[in-house]
PDB file of N, CA and C in Angstrom:
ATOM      1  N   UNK A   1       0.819  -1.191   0.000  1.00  0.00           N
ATOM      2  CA  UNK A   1       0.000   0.000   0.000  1.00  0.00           C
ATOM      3  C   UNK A   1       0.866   1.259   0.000  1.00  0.00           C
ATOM      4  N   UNK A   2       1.805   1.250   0.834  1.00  0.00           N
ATOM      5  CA  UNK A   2       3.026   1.993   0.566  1.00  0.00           C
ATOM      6  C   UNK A   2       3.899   2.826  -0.460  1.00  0.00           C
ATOM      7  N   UNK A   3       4.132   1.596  -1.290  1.00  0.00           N
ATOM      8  CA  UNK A   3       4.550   1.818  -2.223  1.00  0.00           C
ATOM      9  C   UNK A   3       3.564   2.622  -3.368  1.00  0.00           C
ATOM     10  N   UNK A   4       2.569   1.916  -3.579  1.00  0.00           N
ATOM     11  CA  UNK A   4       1.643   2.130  -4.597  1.00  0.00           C
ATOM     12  C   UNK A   4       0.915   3.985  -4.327  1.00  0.00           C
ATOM     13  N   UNK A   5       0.451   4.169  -3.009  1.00  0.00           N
ATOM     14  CA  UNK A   5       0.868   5.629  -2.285  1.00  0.00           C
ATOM     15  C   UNK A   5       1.932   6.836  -2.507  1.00  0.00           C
ATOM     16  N   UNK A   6       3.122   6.411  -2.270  1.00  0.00           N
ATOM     17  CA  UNK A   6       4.422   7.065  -2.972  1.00  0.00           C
ATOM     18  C   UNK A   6       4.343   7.035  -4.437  1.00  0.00           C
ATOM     19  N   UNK A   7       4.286   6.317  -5.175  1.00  0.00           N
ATOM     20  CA  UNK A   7       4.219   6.183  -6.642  1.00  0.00           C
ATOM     21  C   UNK A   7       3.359   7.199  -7.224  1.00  0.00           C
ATOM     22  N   UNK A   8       2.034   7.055  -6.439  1.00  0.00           N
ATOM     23  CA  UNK A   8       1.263   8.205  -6.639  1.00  0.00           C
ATOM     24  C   UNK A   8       1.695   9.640  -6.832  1.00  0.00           C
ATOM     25  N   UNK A   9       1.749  10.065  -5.462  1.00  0.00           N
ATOM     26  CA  UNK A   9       1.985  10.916  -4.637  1.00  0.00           C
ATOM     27  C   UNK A   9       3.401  11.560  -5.518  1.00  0.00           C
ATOM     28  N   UNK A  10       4.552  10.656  -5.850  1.00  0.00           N
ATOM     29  CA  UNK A  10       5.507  11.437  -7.076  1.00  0.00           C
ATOM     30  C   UNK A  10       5.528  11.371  -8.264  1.00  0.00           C
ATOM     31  N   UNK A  11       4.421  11.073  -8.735  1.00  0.00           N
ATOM     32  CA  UNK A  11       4.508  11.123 -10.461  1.00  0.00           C
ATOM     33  C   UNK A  11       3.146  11.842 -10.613  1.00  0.00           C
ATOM     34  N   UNK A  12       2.746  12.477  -9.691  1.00  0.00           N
ATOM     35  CA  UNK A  12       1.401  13.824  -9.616  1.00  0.00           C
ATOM     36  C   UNK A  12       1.826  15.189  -8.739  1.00  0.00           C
ATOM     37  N   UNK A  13       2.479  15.419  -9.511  1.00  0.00           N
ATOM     38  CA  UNK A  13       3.316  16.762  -8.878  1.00  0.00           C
ATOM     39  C   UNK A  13       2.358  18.173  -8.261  1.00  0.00           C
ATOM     40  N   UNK A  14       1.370  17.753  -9.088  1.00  0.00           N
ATOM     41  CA  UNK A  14       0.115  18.870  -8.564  1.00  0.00           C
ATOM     42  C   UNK A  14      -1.057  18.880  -7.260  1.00  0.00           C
ATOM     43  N   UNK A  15      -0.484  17.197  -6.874  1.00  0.00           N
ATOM     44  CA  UNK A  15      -1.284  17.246  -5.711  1.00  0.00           C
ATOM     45  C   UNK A  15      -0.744  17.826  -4.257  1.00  0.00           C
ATOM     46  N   UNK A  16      -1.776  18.124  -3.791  1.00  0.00           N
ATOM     47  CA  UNK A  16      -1.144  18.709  -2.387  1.00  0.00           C
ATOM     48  C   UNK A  16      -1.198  17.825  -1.548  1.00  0.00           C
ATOM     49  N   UNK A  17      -1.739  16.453  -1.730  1.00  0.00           N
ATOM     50  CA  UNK A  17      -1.790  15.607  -0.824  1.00  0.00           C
ATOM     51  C   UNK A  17      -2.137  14.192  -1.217  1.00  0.00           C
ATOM     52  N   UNK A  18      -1.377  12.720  -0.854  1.00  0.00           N
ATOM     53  CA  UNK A  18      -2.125  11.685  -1.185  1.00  0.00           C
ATOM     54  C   UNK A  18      -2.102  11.093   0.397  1.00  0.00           C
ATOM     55  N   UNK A  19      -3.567  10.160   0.042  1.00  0.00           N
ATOM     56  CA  UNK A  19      -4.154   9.488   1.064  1.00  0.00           C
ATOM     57  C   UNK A  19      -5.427   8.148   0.740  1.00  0.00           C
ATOM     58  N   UNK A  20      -4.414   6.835   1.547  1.00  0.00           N
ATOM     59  CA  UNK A  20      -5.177   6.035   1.495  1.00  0.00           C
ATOM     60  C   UNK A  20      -6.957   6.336   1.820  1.00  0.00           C
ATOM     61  N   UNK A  21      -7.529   5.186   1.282  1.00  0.00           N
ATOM     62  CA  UNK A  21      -9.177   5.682   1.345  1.00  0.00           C
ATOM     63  C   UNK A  21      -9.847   4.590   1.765  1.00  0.00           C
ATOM     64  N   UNK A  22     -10.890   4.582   2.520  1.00  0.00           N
ATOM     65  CA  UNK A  22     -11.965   3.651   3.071  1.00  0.00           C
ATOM     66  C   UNK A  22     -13.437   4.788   2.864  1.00  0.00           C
ATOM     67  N   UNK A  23     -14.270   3.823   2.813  1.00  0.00           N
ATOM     68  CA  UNK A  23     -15.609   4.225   2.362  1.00  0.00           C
ATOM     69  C   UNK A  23     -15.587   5.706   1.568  1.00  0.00           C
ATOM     70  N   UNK A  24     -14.870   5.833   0.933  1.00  0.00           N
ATOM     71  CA  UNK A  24     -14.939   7.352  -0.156  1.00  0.00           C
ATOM     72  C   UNK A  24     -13.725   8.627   1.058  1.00  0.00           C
ATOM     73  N   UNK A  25     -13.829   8.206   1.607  1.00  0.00           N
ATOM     74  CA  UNK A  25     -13.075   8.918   2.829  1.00  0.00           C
ATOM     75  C   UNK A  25     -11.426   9.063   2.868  1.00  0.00           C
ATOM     76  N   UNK A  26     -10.754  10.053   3.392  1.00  0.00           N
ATOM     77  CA  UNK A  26      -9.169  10.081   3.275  1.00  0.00           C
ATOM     78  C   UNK A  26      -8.577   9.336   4.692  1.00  0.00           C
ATOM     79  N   UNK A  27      -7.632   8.703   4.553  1.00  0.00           N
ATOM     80  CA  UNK A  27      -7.961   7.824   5.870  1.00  0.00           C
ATOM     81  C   UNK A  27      -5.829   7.841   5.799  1.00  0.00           C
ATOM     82  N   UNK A  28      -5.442   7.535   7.216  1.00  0.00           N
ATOM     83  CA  UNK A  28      -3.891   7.381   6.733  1.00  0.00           C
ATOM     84  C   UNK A  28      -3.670   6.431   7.036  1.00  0.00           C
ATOM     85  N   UNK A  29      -2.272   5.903   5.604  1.00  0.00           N
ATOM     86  CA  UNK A  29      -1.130   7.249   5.809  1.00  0.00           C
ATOM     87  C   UNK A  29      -1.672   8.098   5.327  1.00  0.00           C
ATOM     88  N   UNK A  30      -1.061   9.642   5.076  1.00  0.00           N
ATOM     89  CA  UNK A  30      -1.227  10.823   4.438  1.00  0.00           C
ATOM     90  C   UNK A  30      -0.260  10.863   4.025  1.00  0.00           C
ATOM     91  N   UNK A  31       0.477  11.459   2.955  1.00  0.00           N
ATOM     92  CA  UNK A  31       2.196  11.939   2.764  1.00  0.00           C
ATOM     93  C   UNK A  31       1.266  13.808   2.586  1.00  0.00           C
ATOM     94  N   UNK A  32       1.820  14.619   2.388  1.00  0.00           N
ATOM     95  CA  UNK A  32       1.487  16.055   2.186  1.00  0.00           C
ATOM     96  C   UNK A  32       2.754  16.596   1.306  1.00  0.00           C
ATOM     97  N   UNK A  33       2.363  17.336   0.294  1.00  0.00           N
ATOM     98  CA  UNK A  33       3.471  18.201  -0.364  1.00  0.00           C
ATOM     99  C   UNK A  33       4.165  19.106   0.667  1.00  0.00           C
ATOM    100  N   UNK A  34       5.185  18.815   0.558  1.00  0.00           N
ATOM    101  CA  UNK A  34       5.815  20.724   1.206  1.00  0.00           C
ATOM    102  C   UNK A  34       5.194  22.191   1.153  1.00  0.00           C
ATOM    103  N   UNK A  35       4.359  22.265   0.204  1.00  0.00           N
ATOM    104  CA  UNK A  35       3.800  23.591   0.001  1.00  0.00           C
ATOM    105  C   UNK A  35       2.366  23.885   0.813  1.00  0.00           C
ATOM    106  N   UNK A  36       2.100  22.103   1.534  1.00  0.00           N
ATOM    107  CA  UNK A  36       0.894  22.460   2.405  1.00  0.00           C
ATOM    108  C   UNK A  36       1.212  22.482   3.647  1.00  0.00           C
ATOM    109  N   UNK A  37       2.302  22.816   3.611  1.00  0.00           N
ATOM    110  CA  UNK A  37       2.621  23.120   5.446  1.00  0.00           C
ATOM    111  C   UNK A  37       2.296  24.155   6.252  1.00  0.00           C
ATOM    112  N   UNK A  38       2.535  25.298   5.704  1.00  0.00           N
ATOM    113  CA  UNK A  38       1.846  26.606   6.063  1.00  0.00           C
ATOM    114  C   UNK A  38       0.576  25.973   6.818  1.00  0.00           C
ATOM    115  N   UNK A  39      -0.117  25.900   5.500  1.00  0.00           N
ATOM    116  CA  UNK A  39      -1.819  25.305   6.047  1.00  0.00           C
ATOM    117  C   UNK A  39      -2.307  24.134   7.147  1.00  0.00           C
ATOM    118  N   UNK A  40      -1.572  23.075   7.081  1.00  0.00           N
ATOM    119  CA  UNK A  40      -1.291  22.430   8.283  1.00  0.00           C
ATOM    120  C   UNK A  40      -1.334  22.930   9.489  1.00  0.00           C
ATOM    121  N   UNK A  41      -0.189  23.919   9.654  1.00  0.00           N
ATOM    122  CA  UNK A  41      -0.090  24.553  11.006  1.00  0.00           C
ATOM    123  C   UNK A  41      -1.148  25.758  11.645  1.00  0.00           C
ATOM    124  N   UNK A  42      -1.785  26.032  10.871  1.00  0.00           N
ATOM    125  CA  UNK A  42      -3.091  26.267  10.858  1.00  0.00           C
ATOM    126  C   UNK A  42      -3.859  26.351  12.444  1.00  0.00           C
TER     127      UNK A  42
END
């Protein structure tokens, strides 16, 4: 699941975020781009 996550997550440079899913839902792990950190800390 890991892997297949990361794979994602770097060959979609535009996302701000990948995340495993259960019932339609974002569920973790999470990985987050660098550029959503600001917002994170929130």
């Amino acid at each position: 699941m890991m892997n297949e996550l990361l794979n994602r997550f770097e060959t979609n440079s535009n996302l701000g975020f990948a995340a495993s899913g259960y019932d339609g839902l974002a569920r973790p792990p999470v990985i987050f781009a660098q550029r959503m950190f600001p917002e994170l800390l929130r």
